[in-house]
Protein backbone atom coordinates (compact mmCIF):
# COMPACT_ATOMS: atom_id res chain seq x y z
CA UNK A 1 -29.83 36.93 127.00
CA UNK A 2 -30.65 39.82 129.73
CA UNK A 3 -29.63 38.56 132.95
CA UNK A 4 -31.53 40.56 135.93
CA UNK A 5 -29.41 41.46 139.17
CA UNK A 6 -29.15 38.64 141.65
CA UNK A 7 -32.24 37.99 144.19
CA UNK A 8 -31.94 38.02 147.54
CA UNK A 9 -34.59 35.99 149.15
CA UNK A 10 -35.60 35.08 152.61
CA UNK A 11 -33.95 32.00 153.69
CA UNK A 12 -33.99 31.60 157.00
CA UNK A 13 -32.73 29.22 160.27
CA UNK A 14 -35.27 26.78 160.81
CA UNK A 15 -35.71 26.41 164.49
CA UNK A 16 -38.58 25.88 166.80
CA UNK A 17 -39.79 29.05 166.83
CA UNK A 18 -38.67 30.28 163.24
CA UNK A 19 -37.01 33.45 162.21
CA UNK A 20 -36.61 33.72 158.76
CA UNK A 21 -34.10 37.24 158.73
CA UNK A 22 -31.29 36.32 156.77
CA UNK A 23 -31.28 37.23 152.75
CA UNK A 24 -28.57 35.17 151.81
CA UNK A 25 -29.53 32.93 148.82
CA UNK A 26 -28.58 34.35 145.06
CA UNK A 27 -30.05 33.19 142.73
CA UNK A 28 -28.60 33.75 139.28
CA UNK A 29 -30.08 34.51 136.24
CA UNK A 30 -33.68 33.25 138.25
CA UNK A 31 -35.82 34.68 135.39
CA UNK A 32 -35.05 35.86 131.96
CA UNK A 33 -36.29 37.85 129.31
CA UNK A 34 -35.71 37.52 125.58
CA UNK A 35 -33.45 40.59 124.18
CA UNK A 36 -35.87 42.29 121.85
CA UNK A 37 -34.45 43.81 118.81
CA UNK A 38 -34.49 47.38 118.79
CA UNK A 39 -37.08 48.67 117.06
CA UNK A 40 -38.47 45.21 116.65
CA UNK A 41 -42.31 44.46 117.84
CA UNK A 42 -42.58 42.86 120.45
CA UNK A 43 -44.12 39.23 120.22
CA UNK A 44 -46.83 37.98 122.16
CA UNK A 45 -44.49 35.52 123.89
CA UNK A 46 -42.11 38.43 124.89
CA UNK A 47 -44.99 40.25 126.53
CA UNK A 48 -45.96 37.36 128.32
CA UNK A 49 -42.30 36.74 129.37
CA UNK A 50 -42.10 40.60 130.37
CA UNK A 51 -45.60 39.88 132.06
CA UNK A 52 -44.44 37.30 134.33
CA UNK A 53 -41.04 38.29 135.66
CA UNK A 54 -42.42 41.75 136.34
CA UNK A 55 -45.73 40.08 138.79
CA UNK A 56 -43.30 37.81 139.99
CA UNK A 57 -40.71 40.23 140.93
CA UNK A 58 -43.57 41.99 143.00
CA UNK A 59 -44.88 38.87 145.08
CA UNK A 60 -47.63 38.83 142.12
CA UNK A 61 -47.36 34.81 141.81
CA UNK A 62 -50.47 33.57 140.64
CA UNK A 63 -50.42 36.51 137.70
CA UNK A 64 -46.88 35.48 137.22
CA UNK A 65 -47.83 31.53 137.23
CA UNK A 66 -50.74 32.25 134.62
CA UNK A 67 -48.51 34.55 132.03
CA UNK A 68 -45.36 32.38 132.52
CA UNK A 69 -48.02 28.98 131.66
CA UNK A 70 -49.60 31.16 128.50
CA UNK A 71 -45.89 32.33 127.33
CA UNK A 72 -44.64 28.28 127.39
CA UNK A 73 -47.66 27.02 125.32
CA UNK A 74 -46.87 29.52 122.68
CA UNK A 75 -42.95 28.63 122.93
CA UNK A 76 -44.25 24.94 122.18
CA UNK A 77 -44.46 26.06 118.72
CA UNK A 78 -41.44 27.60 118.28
CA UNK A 79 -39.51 24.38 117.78
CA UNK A 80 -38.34 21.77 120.57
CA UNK A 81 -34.73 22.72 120.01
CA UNK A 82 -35.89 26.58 120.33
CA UNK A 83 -33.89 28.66 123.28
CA UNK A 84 -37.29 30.49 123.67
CA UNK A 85 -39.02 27.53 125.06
CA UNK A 86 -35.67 26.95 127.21
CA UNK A 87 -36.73 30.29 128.57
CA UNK A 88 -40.37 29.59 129.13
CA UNK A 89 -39.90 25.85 131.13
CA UNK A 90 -36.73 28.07 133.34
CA UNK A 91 -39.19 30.88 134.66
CA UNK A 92 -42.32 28.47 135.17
CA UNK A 93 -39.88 26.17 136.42
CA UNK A 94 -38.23 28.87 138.91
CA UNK A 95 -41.99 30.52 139.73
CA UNK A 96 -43.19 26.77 141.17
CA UNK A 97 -39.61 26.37 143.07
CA UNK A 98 -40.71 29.98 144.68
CA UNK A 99 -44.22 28.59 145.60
CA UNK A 100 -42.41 25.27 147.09
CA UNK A 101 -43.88 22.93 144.07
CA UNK A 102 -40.82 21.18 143.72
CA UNK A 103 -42.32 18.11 142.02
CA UNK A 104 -43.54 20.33 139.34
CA UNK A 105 -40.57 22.44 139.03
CA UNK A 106 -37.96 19.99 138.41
CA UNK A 107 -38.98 18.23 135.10
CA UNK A 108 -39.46 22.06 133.31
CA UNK A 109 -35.91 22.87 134.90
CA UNK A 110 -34.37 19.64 133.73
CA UNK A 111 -36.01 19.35 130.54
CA UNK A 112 -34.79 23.87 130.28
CA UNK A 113 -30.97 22.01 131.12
CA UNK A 114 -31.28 19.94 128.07
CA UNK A 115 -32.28 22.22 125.76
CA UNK A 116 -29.76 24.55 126.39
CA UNK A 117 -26.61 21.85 126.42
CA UNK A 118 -28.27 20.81 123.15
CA UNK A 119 -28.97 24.26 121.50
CA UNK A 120 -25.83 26.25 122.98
CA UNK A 121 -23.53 23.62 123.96
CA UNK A 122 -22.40 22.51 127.17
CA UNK A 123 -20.05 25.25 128.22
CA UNK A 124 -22.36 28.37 127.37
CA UNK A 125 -23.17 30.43 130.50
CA UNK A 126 -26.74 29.81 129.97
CA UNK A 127 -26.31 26.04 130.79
CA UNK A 128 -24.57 27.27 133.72
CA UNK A 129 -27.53 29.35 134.73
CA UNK A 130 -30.13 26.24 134.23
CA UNK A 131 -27.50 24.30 136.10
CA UNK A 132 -27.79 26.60 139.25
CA UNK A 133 -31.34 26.46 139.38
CA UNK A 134 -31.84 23.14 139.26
CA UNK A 135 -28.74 22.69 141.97
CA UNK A 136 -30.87 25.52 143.77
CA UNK A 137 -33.92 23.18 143.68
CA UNK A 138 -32.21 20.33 144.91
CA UNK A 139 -30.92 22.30 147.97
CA UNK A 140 -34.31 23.71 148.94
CA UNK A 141 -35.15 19.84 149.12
CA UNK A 142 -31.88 18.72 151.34
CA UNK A 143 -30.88 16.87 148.52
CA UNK A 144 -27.33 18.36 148.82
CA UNK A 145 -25.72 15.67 147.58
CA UNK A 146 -27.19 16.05 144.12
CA UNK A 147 -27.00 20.28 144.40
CA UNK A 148 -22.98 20.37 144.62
CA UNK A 149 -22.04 18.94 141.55
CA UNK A 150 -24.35 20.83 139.90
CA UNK A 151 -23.50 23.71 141.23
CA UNK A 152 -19.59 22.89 140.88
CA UNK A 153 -20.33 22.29 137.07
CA UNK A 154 -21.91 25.42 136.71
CA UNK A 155 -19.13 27.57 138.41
CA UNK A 156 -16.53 26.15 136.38
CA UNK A 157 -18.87 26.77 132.67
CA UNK A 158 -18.79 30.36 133.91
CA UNK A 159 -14.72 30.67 135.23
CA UNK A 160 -14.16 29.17 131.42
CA UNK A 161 -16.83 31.05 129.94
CA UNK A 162 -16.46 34.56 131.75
CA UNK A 163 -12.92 34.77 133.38
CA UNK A 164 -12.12 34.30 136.92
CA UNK A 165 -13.18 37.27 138.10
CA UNK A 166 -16.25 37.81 136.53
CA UNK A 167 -19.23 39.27 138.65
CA UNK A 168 -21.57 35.84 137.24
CA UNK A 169 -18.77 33.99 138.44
CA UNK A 170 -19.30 35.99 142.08
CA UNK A 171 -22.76 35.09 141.80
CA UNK A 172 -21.59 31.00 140.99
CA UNK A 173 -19.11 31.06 143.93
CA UNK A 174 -21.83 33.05 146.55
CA UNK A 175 -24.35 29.89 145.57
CA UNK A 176 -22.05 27.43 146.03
CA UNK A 177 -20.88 28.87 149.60
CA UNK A 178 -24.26 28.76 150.66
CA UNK A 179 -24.76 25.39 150.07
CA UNK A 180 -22.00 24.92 152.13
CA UNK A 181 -23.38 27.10 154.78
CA UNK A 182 -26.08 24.94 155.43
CA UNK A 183 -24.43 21.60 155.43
CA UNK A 184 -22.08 23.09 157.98
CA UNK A 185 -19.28 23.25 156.07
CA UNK A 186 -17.70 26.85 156.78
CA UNK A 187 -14.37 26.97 156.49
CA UNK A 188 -15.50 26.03 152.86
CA UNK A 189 -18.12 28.44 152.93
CA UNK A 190 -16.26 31.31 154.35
CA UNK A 191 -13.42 30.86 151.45
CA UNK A 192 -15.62 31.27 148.94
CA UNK A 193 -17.25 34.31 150.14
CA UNK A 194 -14.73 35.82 150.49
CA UNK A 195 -13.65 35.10 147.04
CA UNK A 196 -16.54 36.27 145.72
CA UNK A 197 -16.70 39.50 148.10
CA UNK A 198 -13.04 39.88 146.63
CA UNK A 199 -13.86 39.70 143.14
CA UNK A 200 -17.01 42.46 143.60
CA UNK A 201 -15.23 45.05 145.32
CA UNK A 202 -12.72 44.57 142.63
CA UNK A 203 -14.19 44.39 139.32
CA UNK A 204 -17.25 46.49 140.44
CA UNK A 205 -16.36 49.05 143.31
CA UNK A 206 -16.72 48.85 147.00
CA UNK A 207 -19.57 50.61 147.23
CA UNK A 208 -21.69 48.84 144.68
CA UNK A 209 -25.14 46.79 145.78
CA UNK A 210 -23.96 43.34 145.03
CA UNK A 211 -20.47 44.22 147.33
CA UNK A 212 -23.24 44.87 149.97
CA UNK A 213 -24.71 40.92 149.42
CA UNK A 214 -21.49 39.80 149.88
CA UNK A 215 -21.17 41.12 152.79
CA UNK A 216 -24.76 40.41 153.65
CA UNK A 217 -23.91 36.49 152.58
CA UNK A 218 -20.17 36.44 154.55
CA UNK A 219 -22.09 38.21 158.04
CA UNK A 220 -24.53 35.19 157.68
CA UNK A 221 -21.94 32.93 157.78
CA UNK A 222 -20.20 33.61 160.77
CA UNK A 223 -23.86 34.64 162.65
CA UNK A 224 -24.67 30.61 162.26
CA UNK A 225 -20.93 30.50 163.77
CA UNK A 226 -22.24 32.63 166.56
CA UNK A 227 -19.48 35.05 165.76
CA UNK A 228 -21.39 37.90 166.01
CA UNK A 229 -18.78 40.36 166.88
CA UNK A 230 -17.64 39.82 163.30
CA UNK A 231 -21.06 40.11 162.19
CA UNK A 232 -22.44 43.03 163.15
CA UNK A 233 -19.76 45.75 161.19
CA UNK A 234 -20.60 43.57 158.21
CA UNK A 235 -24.29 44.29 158.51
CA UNK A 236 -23.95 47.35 158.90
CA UNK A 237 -21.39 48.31 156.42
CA UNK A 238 -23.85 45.93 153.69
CA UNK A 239 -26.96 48.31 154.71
CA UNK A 240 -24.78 51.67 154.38
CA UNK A 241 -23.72 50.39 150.88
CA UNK A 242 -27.53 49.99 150.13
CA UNK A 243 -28.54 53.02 151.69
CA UNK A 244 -26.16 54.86 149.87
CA UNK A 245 -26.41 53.38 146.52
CA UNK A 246 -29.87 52.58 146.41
CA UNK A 247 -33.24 54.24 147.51
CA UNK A 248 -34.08 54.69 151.49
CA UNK A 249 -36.87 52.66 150.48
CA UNK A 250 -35.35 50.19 148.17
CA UNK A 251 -36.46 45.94 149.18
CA UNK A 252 -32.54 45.43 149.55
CA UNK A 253 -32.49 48.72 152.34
CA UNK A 254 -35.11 46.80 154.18
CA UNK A 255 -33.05 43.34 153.78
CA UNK A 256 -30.55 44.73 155.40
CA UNK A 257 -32.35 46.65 158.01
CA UNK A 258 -33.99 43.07 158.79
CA UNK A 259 -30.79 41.35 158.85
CA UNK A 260 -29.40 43.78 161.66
CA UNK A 261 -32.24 43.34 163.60
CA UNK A 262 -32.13 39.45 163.43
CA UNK A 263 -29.29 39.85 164.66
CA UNK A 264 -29.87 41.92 168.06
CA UNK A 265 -33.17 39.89 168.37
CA UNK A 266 -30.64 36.49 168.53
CA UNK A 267 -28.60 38.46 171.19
CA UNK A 268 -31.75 39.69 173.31
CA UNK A 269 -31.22 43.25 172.28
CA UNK A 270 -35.41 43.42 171.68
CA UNK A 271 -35.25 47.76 172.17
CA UNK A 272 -32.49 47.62 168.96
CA UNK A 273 -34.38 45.46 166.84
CA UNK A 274 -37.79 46.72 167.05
CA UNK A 275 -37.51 50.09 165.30
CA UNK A 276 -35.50 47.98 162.52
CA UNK A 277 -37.90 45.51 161.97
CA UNK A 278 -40.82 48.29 161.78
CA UNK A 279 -38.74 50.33 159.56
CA UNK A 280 -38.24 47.21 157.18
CA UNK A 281 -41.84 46.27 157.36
CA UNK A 282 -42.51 49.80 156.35
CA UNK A 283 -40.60 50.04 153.50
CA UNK A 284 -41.75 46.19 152.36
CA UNK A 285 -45.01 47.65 152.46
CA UNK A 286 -44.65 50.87 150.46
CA UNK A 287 -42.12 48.95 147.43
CA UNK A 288 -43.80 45.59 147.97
CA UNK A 289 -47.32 45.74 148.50
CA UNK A 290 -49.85 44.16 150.70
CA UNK A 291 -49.07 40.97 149.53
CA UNK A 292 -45.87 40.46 148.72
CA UNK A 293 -44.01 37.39 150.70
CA UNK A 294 -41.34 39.33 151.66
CA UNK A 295 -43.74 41.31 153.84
CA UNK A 296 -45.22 38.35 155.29
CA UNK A 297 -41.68 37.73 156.85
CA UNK A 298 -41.18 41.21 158.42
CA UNK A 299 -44.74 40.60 160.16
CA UNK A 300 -43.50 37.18 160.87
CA UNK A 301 -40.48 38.44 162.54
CA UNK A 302 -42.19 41.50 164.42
CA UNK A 303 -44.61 39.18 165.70
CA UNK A 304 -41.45 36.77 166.94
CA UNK A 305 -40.17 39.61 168.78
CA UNK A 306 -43.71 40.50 170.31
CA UNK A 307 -43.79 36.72 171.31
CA UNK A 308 -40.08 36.90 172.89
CA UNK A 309 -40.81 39.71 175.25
CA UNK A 310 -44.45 38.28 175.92
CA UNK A 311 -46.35 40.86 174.35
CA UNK A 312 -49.33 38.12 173.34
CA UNK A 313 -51.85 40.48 172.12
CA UNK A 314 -49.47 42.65 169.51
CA UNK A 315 -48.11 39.49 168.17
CA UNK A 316 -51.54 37.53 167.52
CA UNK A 317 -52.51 39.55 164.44
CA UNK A 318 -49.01 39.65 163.16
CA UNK A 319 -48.71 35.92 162.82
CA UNK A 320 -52.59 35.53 161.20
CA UNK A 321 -51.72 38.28 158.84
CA UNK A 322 -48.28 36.78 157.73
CA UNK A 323 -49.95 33.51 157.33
CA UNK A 324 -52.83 34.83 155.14
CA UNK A 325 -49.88 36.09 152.77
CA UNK A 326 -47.79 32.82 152.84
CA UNK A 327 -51.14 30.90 151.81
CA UNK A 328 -52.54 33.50 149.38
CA UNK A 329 -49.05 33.90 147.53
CA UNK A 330 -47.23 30.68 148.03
CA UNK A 331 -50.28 27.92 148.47
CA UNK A 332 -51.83 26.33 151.10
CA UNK A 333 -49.26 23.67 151.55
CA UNK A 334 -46.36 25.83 151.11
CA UNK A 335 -43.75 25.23 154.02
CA UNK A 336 -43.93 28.61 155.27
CA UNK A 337 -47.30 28.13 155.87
CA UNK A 338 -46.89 24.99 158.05
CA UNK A 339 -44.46 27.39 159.75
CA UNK A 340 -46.81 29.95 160.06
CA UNK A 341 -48.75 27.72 161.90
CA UNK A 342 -46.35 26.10 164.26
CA UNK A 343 -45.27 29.93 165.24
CA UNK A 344 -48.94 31.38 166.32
CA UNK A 345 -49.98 27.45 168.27
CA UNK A 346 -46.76 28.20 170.46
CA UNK A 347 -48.12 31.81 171.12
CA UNK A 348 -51.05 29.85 171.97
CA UNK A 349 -49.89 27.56 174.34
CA UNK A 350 -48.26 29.72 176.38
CA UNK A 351 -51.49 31.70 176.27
CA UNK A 352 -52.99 28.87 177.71
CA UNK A 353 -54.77 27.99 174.46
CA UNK A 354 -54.35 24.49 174.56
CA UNK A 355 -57.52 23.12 172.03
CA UNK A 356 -56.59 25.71 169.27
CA UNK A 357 -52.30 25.26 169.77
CA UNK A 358 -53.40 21.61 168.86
CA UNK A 359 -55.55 22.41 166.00
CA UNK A 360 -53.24 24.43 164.57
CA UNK A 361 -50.09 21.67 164.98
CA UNK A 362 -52.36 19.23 163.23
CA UNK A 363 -52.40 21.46 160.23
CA UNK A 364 -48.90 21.95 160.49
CA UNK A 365 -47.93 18.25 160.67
CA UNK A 366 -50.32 17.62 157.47
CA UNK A 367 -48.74 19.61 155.30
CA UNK A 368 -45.34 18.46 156.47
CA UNK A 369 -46.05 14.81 155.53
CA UNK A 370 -47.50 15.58 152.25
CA UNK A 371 -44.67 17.57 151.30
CA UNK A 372 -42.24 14.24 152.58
CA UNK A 373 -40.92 16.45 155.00
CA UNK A 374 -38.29 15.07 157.86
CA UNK A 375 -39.85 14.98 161.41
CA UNK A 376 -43.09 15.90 160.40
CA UNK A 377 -44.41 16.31 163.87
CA UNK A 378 -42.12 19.38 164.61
């Protein structure tokens, strides 16, 4: 089964005032795509398969969403036992975990688990990549206690399928850090980053794009450490790798360049991170499109910085034009959204704003209780 390169998505440090920079997240084997035969036509479900991973590779969700939902009811037919329709229920399943519609993402990704262990077997890799998504669900949630075994289960199918120093099994050890990461656990963490930032420079070069998310992954790590002496060479040496290996407008250069400038926003540096953040937002814009999430973050982060140095006016539009992308792309009720709003109602309050700030918390806290969200009122 083709296995695309691993994802680097926005996950960021939820604080007050939000500032989602860090691409740290892998997800492996998110989306997949039957291996036509050469030659072969290609099937109506394959085209809706191609369909959907290539609209939601480019923020396209609700195309994706529609070809992914056409491409499962024709996989119905194939047989319930078919690794087709295993396919199908993984990327709808994956597509509603991206659009924060957990409770209708976990039954396709369980019911995708089951018939893989039952087609395949339980120790094919393809178990072990139905394993990390569902794990990855479960973390998005806070339900880490049901994410580690899974993802534990799923690194050791791929050390027994693939070898210990595999790249997938990189890819199983980055995931499992991470988890790690945000439970606070990082002398755990750390070790296996730097296994798996061992393993890539290894087996695929040190230059290579995925040595660069390592690095990306391990500088994230010690930033929430506050070890940012450590961080910033690792940064930097991540968004060299991508510069160099990839093009100067590549989604991964402007990862990196939004990383860096997270990173001298944290520390006050506001004259450093500027032109990085406008670079990134540049490039989002050009390889992304209007409305791609991604690019909702780099205006969400520009506007942060506006906010920071008290620049009101500049970051006004920023945080009304992220939010319109988080809403039109991820839902309504999507918790970037309710972040969205909580961002622009503390512009507002300290623009004296008081009716609309409230307004705009109410909103907030809404869609924070319907989602069963902890401390709704924050």
């Amino acid at each position: 089964m083709h296995r695309p390169g691993s994802s680097n998505r926005p996950e960021g440090e939820t604080t007050s005032r939000y500032h989602p920079r860090v691409m740290v997240t892998e997800l492996l084997c998110v989306l997949s795509l039957w291996p036509a035969l050469a030659f072969a036509q290609v099937t109506t479900w394959e085209g809706y398969m191609a369909a959907g991973v290539r609209a939601y590779q480019q923020g396209r969700l609700a195309e994706a969403e529609r070809s992914f939902q056409a491409g499962l009811k024709e996989a119905e037919g194939f047989g319930p036992q078919d690794p087709r329709l295993a396919t199908s229920l993984n990327n709808l399943g994956e597509l509603y975990r991206a659009k924060g519609q957990y409770a209708k993402a976990e039954p396709l990704l369980r019911r995708a688990l089951a018939i893989r262990e039952k087609a395949l077997g339980p120790e094919h890799p393809d178990v072990a990549t139905s394993l990390n998504n569902l794990a990855l669900l479960y973390g998005v949630q806070g339900k880490y206690a049901e994410a580690e075994p899974l993802f534990k289960r799923a690194l050791a199918i791929m050390e027994k399928a693939l070898g210990p120093e595999h790249s997938d099994v990189a890819t199983s050890l980055s995931n499992l850090a991470e988890l790690h990461r945000i439970q606070g656990k990082y002398a755990e963490a750390e070790l296996l980053h730097k296994r798996a930032l061992g393993i890539r420079e290894k087996v695929l070069g040190p230059e290579h794009p995925d040595v660069a998310v390592s690095l990306n992954n391990l500088a994230a790590l010690y930033n929430a450490q506050g070890r940012y002496a450590e961080v910033e060479p690792l940064y930097r040496r991540a968004l060299g790798i991508w510069e160099k290996a990839l093009a100067l407008e590549h989604p991964n250069v402007a990862n990196g360049l939004n990383n860096l400038a997270g990173l001298y926003y944290a520390q006050g540096k506001y004259a450093e991170a500027e032109p990085l953040y406008k670079r990134a937002l540049r490039i989002r814009e050009k390889a992304l499109g209007p409305e791609h999430p991604d690019l909702a973050t780099s205006l969400n982060n520009l506007a942060l910085l506006y906010h920071a140095q008290g620049k009101y006016a500049e970051a006004e539009p920023l945080y009304k034009h992220a939010r319109g992308i988080f809403e039109k792309t991820l839902g309504p009720e999507h918790p970037a959204v309710a972040q969205s709003l909580t961002n622009h109602a503390a512009l507002l309050r300290e623009m004296k704003r008081e009716t609309e700030a409230a307004e705009l918390e109410a909103r907030a806290r809404v869609i924070r209780a319907k989602r069963g969200e902890q401390n709704p009122a924050k």
